[in-house]
N, C-alpha and C. Protein backbone atom coordinates (compact mmCIF):
# COMPACT_ATOMS: atom_id res chain seq x y z
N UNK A 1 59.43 44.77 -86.69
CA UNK A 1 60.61 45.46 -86.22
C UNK A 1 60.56 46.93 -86.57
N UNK A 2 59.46 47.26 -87.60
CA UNK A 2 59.69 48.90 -87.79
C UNK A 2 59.18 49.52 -86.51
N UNK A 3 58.57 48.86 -85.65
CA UNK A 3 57.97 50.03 -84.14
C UNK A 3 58.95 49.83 -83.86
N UNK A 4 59.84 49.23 -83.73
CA UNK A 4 60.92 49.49 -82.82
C UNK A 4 62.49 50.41 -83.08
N UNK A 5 62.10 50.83 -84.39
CA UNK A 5 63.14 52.00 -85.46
C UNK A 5 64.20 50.76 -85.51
N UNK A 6 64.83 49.45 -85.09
CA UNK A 6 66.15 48.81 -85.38
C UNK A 6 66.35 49.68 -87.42
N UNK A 7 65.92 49.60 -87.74
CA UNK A 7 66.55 50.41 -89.24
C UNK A 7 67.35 51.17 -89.23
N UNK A 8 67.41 51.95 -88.11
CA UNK A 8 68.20 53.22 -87.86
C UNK A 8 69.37 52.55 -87.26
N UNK A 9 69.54 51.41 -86.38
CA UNK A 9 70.75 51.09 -86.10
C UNK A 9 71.83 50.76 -86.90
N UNK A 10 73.33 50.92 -86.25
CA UNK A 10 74.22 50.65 -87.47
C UNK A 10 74.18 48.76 -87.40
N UNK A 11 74.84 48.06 -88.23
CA UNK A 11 74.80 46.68 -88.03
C UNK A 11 75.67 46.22 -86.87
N UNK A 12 76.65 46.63 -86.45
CA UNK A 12 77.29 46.23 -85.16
C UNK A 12 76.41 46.50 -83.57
N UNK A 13 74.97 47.81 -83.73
CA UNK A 13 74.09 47.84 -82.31
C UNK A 13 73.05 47.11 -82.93
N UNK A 14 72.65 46.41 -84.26
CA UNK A 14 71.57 45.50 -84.38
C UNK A 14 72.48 43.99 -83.90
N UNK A 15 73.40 43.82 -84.39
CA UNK A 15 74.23 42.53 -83.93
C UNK A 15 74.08 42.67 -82.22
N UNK A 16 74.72 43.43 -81.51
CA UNK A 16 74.20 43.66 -79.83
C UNK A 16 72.72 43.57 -79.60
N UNK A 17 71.72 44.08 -80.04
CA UNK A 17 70.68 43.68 -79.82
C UNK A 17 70.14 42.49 -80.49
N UNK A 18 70.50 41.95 -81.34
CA UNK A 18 70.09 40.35 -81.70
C UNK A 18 70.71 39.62 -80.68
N UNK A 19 71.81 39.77 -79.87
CA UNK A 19 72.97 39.05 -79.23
C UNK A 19 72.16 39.22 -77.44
N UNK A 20 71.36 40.56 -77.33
CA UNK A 20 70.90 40.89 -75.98
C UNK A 20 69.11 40.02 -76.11
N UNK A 21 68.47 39.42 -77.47
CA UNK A 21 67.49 39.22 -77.28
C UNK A 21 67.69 37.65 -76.92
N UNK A 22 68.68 37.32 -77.66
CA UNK A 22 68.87 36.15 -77.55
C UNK A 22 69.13 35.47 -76.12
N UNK A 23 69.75 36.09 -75.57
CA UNK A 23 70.89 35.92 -74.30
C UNK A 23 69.02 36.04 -73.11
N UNK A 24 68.53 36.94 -73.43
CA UNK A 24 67.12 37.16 -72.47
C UNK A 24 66.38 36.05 -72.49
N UNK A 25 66.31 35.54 -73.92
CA UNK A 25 65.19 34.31 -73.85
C UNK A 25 66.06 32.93 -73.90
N UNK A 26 66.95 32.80 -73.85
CA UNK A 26 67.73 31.81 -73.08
C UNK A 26 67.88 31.79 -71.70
N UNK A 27 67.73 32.80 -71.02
CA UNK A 27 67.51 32.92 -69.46
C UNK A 27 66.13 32.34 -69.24
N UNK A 28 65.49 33.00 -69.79
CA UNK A 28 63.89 32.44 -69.67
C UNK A 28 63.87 31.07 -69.74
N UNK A 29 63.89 30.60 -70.97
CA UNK A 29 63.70 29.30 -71.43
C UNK A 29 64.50 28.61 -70.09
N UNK A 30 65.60 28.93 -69.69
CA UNK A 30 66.59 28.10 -68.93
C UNK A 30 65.71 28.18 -67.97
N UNK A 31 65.37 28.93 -67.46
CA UNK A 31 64.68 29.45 -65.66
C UNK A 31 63.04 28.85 -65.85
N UNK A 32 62.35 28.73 -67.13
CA UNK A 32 61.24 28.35 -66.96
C UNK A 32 60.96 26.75 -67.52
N UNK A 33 62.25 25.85 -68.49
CA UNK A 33 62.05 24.98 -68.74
C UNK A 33 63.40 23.92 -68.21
N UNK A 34 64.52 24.40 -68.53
CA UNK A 34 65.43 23.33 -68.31
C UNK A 34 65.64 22.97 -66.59
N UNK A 35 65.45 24.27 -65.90
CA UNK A 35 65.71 24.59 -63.96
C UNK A 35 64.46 23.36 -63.52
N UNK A 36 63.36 23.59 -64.30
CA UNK A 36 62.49 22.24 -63.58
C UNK A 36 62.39 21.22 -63.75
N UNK A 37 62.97 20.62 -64.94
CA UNK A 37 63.28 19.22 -65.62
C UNK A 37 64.70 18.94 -64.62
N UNK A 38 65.37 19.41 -64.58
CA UNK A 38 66.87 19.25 -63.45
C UNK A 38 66.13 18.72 -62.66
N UNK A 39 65.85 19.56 -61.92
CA UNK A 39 65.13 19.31 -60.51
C UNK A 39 64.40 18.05 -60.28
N UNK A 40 63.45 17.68 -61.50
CA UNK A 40 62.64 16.33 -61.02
C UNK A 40 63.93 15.36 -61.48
N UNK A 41 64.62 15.28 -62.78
CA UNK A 41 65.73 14.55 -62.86
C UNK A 41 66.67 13.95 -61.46
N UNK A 42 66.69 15.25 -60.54
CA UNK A 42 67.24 15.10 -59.31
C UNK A 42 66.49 13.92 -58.52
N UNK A 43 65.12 14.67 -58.07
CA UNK A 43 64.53 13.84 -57.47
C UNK A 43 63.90 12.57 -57.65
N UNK A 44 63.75 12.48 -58.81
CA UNK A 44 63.57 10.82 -59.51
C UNK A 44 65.08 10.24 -59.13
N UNK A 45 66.48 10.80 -59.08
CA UNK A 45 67.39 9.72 -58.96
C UNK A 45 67.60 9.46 -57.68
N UNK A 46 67.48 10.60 -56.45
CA UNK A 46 67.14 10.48 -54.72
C UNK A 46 65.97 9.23 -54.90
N UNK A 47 65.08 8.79 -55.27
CA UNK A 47 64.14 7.71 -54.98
C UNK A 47 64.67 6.78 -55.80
N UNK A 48 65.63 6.57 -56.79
CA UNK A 48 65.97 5.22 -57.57
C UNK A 48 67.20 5.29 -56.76
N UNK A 49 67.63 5.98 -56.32
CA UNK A 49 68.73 5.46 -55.10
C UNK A 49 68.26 4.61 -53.84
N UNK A 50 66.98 5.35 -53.54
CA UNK A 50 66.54 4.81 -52.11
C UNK A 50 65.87 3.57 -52.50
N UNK A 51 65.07 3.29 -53.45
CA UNK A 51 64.64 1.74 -54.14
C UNK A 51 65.93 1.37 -54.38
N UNK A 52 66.69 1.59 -54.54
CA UNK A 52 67.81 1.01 -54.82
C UNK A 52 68.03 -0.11 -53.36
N UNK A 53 68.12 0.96 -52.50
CA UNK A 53 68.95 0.49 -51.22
C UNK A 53 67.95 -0.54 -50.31
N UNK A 54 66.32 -0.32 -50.76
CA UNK A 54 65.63 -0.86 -50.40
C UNK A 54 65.34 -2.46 -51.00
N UNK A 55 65.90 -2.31 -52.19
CA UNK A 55 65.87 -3.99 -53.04
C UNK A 55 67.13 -4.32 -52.94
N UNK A 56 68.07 -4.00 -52.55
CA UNK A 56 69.20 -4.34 -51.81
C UNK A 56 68.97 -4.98 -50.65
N UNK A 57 68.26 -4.42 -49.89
CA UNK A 57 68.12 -5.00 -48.50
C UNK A 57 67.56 -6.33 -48.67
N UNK A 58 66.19 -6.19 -49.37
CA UNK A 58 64.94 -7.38 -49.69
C UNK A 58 65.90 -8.18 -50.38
N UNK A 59 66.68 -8.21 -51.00
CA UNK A 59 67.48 -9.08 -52.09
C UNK A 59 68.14 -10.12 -50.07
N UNK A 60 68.74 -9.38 -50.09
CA UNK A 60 69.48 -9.98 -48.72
C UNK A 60 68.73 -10.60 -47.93
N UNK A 61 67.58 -10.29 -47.26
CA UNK A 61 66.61 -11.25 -46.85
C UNK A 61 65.89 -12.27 -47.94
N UNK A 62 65.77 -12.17 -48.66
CA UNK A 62 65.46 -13.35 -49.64
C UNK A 62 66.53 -14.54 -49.66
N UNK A 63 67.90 -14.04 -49.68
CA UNK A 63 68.57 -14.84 -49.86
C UNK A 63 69.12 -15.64 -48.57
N UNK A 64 68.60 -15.61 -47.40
CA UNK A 64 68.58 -15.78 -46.20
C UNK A 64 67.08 -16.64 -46.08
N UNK A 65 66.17 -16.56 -46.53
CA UNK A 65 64.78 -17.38 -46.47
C UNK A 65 65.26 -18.93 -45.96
N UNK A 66 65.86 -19.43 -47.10
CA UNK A 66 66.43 -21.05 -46.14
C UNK A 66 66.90 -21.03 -44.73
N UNK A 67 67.64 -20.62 -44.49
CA UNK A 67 68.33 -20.08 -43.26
C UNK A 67 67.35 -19.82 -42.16
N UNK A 68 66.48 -19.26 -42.40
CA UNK A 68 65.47 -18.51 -41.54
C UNK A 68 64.47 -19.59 -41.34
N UNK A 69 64.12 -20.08 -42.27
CA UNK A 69 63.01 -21.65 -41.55
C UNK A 69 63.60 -22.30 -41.33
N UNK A 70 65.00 -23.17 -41.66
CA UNK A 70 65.31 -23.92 -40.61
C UNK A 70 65.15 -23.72 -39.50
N UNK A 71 65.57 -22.00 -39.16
CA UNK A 71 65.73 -21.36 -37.86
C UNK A 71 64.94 -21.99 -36.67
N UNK A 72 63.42 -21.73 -37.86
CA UNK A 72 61.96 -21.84 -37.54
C UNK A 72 61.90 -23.20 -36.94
N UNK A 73 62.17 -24.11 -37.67
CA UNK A 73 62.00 -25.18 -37.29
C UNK A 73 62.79 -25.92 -36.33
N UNK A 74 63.73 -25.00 -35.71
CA UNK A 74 64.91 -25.77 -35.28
C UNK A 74 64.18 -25.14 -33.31
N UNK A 75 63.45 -23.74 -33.44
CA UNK A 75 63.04 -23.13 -32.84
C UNK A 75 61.41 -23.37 -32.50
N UNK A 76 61.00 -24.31 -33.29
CA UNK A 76 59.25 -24.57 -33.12
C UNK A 76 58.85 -25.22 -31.83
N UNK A 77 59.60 -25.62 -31.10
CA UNK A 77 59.45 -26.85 -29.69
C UNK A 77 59.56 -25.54 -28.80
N UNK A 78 60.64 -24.70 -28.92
CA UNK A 78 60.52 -23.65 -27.69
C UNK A 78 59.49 -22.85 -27.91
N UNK A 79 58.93 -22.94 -29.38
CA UNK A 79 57.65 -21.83 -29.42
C UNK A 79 56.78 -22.31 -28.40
N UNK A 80 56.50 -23.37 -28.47
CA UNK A 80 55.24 -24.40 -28.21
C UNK A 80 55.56 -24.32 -26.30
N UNK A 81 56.80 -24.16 -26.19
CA UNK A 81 56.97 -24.28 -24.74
C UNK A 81 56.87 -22.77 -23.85
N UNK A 82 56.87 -21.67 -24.69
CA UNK A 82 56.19 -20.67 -24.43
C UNK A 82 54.82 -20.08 -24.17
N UNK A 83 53.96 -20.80 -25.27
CA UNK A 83 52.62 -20.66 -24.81
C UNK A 83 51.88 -22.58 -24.54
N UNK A 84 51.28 -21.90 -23.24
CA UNK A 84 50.64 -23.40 -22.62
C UNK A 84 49.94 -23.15 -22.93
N UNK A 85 49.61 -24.56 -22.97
CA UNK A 85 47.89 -25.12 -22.86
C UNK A 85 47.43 -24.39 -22.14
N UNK A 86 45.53 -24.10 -22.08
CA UNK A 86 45.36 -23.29 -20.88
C UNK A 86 44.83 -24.09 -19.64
N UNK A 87 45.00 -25.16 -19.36
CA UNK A 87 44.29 -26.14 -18.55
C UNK A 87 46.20 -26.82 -17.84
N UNK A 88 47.02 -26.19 -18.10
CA UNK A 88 48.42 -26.64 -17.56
C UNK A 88 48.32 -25.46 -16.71
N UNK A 89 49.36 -26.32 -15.29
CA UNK A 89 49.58 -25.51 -14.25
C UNK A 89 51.35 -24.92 -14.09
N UNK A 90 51.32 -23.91 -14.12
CA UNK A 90 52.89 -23.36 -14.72
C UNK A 90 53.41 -23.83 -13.88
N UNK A 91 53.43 -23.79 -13.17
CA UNK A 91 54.51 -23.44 -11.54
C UNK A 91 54.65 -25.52 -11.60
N UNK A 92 53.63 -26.19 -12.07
CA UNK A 92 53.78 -27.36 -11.64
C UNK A 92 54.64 -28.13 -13.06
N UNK A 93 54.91 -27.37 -14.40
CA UNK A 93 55.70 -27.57 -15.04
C UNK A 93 57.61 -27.17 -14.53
N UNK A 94 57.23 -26.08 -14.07
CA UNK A 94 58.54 -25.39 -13.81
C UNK A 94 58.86 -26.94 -12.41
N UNK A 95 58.17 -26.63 -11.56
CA UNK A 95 58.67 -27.96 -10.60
C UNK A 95 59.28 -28.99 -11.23
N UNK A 96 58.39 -29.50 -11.78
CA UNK A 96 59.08 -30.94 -12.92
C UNK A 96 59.76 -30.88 -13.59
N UNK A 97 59.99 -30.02 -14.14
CA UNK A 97 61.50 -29.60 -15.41
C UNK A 97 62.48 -29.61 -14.36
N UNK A 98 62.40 -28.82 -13.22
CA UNK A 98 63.34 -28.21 -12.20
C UNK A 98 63.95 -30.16 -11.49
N UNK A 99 62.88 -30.96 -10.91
CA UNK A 99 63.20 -32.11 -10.65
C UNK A 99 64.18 -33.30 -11.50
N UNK A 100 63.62 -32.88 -12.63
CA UNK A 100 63.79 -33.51 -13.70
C UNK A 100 65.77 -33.20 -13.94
N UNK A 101 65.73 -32.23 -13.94
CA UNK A 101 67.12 -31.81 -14.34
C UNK A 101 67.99 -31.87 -13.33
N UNK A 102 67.37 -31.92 -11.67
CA UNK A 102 68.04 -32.26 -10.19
C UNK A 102 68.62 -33.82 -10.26
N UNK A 103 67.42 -34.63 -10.55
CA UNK A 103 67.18 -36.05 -10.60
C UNK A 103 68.43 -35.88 -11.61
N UNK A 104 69.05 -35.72 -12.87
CA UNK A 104 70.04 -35.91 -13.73
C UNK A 104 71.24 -35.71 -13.55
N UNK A 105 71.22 -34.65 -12.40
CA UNK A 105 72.56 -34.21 -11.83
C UNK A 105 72.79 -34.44 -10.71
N UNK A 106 72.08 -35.43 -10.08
CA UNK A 106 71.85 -35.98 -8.71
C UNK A 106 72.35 -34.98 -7.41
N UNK A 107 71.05 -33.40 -7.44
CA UNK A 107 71.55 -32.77 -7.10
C UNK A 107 70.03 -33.07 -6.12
N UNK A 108 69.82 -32.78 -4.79
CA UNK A 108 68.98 -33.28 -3.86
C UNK A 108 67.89 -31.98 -3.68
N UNK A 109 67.08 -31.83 -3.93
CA UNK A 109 65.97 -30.52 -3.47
C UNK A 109 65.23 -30.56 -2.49
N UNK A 110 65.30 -29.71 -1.14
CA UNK A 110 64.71 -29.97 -0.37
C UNK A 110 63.90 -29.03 0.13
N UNK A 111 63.45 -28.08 -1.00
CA UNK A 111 62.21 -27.63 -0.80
C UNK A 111 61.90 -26.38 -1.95
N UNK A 112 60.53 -26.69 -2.01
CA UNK A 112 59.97 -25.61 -3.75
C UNK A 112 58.66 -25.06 -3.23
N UNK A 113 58.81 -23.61 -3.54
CA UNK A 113 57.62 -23.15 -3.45
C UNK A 113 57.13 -21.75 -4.62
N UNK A 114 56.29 -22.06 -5.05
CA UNK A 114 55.77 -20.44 -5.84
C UNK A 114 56.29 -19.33 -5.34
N UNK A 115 56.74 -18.14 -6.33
CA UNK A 115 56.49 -17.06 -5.74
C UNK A 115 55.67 -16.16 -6.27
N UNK A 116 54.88 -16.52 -7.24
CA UNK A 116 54.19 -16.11 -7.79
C UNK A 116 54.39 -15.22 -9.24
N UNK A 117 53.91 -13.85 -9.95
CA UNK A 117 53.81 -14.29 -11.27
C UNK A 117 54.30 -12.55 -11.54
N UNK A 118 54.51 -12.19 -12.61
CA UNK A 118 54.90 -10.83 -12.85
C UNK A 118 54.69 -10.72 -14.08
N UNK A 119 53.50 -9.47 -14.21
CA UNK A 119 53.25 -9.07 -15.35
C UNK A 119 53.88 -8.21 -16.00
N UNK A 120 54.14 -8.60 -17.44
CA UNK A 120 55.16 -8.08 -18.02
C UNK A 120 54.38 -7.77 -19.53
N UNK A 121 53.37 -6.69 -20.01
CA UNK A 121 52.89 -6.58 -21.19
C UNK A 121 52.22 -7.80 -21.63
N UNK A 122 52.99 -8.14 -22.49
CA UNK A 122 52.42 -9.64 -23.21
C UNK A 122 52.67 -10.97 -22.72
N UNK A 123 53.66 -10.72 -22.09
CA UNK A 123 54.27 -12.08 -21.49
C UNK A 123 53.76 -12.01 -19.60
N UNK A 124 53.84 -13.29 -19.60
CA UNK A 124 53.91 -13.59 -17.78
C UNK A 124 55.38 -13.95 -17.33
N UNK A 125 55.32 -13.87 -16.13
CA UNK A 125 56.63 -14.58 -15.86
C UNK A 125 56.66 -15.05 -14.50
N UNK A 126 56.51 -16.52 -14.96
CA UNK A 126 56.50 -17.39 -13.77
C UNK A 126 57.66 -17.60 -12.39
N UNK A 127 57.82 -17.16 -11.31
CA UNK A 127 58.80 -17.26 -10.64
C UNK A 127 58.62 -18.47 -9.21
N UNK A 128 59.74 -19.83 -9.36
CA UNK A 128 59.42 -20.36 -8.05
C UNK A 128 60.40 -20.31 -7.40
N UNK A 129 60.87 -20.71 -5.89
CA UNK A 129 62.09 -20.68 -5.31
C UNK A 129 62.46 -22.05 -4.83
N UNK A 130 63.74 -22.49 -5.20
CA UNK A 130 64.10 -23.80 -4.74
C UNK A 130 65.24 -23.93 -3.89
N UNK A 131 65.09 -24.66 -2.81
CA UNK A 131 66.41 -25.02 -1.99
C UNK A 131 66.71 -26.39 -2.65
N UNK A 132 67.98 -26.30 -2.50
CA UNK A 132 69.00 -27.64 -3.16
C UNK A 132 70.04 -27.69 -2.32
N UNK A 133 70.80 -28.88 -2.80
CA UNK A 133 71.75 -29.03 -1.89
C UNK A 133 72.55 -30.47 -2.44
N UNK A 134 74.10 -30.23 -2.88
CA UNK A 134 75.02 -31.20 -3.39
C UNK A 134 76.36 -30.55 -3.68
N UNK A 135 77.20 -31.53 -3.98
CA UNK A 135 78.68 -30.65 -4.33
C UNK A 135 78.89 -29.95 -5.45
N UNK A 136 79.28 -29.17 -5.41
CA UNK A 136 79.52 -28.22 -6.36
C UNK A 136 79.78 -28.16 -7.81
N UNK A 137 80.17 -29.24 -8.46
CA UNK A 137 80.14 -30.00 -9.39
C UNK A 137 78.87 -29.96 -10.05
N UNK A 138 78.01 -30.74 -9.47
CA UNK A 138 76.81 -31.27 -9.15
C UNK A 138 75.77 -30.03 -9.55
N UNK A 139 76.29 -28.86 -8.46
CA UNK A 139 74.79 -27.61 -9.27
C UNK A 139 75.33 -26.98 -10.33
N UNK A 140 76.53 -27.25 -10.70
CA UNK A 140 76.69 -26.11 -11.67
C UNK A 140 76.53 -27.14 -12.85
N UNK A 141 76.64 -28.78 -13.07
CA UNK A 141 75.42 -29.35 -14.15
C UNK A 141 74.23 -29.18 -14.38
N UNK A 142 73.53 -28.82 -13.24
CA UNK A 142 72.14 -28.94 -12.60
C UNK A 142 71.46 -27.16 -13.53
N UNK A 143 72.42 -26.31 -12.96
CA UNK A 143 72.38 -24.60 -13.69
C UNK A 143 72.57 -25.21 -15.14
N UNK A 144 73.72 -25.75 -15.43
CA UNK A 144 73.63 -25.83 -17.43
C UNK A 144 72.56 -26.75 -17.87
N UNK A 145 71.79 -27.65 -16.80
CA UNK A 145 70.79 -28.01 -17.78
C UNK A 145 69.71 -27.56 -17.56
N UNK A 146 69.57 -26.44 -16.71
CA UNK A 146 67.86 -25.63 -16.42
C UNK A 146 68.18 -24.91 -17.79
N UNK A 147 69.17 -24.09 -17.93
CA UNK A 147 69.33 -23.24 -18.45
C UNK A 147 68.99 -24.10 -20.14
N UNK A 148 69.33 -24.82 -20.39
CA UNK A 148 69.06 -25.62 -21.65
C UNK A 148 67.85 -26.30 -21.81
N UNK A 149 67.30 -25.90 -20.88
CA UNK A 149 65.60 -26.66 -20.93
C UNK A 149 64.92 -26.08 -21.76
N UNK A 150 64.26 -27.13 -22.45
CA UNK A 150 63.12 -26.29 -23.63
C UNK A 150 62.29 -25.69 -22.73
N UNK A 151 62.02 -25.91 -21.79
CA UNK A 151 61.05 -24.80 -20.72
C UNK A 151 61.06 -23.55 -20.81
N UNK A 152 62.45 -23.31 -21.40
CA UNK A 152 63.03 -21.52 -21.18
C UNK A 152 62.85 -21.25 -19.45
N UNK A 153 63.41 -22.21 -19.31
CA UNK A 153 63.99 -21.87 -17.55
C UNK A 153 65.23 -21.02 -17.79
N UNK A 154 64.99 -19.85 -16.60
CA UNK A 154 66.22 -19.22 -16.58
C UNK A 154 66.17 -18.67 -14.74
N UNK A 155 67.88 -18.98 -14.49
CA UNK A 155 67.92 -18.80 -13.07
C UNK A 155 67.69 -17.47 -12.36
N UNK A 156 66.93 -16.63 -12.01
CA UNK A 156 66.91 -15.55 -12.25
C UNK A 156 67.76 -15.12 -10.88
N UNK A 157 68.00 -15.89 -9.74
CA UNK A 157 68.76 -15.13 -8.18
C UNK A 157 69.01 -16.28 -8.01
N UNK A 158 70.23 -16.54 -7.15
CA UNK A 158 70.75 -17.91 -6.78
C UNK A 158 72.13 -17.18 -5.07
N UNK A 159 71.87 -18.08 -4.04
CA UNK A 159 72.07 -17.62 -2.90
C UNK A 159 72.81 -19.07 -2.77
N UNK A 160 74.80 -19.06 -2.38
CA UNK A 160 74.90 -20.34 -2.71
C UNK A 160 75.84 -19.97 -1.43
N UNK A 161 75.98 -21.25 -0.16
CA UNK A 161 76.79 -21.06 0.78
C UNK A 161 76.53 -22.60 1.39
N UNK A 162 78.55 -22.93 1.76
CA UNK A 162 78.80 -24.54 2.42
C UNK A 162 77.64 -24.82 3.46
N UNK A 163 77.87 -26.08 3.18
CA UNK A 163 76.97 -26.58 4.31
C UNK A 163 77.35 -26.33 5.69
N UNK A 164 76.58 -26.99 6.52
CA UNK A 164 76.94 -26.55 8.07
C UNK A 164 77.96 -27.48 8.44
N UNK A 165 77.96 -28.39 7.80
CA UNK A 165 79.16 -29.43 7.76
C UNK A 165 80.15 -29.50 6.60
N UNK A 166 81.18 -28.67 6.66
CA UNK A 166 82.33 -28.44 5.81
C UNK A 166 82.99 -29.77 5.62
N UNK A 167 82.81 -31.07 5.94
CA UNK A 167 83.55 -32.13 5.63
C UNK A 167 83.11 -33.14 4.65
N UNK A 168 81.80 -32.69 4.45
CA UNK A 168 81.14 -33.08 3.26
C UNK A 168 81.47 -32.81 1.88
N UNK A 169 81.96 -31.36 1.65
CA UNK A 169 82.01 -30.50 0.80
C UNK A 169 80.34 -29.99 -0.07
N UNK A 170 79.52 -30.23 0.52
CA UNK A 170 78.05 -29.95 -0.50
C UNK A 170 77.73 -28.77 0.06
N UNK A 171 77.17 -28.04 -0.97
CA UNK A 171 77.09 -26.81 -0.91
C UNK A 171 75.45 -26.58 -0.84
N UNK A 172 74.80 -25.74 -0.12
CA UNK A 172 73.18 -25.13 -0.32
C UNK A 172 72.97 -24.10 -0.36
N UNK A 173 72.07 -24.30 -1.35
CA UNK A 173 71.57 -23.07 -2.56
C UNK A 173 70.02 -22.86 -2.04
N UNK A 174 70.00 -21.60 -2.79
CA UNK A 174 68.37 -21.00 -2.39
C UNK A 174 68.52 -20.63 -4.22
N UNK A 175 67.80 -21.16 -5.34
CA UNK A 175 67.33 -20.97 -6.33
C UNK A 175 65.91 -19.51 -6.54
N UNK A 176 65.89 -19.04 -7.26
CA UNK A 176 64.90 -18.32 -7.87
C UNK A 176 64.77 -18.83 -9.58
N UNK A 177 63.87 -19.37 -10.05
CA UNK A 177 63.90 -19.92 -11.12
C UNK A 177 62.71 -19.33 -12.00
N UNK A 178 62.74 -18.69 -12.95
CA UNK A 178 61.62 -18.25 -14.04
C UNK A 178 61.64 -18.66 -15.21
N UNK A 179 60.30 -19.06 -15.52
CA UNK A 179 60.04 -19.23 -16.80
C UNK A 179 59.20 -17.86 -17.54
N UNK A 180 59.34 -17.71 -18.62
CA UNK A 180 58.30 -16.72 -19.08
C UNK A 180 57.28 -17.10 -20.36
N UNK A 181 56.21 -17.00 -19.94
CA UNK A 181 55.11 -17.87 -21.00
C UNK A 181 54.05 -16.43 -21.65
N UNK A 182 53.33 -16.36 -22.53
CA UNK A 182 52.51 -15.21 -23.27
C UNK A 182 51.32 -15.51 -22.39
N UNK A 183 51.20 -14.38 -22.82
CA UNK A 183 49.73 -14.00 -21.84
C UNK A 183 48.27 -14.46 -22.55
């Protein structure tokens, strides 16, 4: 301290300058040690928040696991009815499901033909067209049980107008019927 003459000061400008050295290297210290410990403090608690929210989630699907294979299993027959054999003829499954569910609702079909197939990425999608014909009653059992077929039949266009003989009451339909199977 003698290079710097403080001797010559009275004790109240050495008290200000003990008070101004102090105050400097507390800035320092603050700006070069405590400002970057904050900072990771910060950012360590932004990622134990986000693990947070992330084993939150996983906690919730875990606790859903039962739930989810039954699912599986309750869902394994329509898997299986999605992808065929490769030696099965689609269009001649879709016919027979389609008969099958006519024959139950004693709804009369009087004529089926392919319309062939639409590529869709991963999946195909089988489309045939069916004329039918019964009372009204009758197709709209015939619609709730395509629609419930493990086939994954779904009606995709349906064209429905009385017969030519209104004293009957039976109605004829022009069906569009798809299934969709993986490629």
């Amino acid at each position: 301290m003698a290079g710097l003459n403080i001797d010559r000061l009275s004790s109240r400008e050495k008290t200000l300058f003990v008070l101004c050295v102090v105050t400097i290297m507390c800035t320092i210290v603050a700006r070069l040690v405590v400002q970057p410990v904050r900072l990771q403090f910060r950012e360590l608690s932004v990622k134990i928040d986000s693990a947070n929210a992330v084993l939150f989630g996983n906690k919730a699907i875990v606790a859903q696991k039962d739930n989810i294979e039954k699912l599986c299993e309750d869902y394994r027959e329509y898997v299986t009815a999605v992808t065929p054999a490769p030696e099965v003829n689609v269009e001649q499954e879709i016919f027979n499901e389609i008969e099958r569910c006519a024959d139950d609702s004693e709804v009369a079909v009087l004529d089926r033909k392919p319309q062939g197939v639409e590529e869709q990425g991963i999946f195909r999608e089988h489309l045939v067209r069916v004329e039918i014909e019964a009372p009204m009653p009758r197709l709209m059992q015939m619609f709730y049980k395509l629609e419930q077929s493990t086939q994954l039949l779904r009606v995709r266009k349906m064209d429905l107008s009385p017969s030519a003989n209104d004293k009957t009451g039976l109605v004829k339909g022009v069906l569009v019927v798809s299934k969709i199977v993986t490629a």
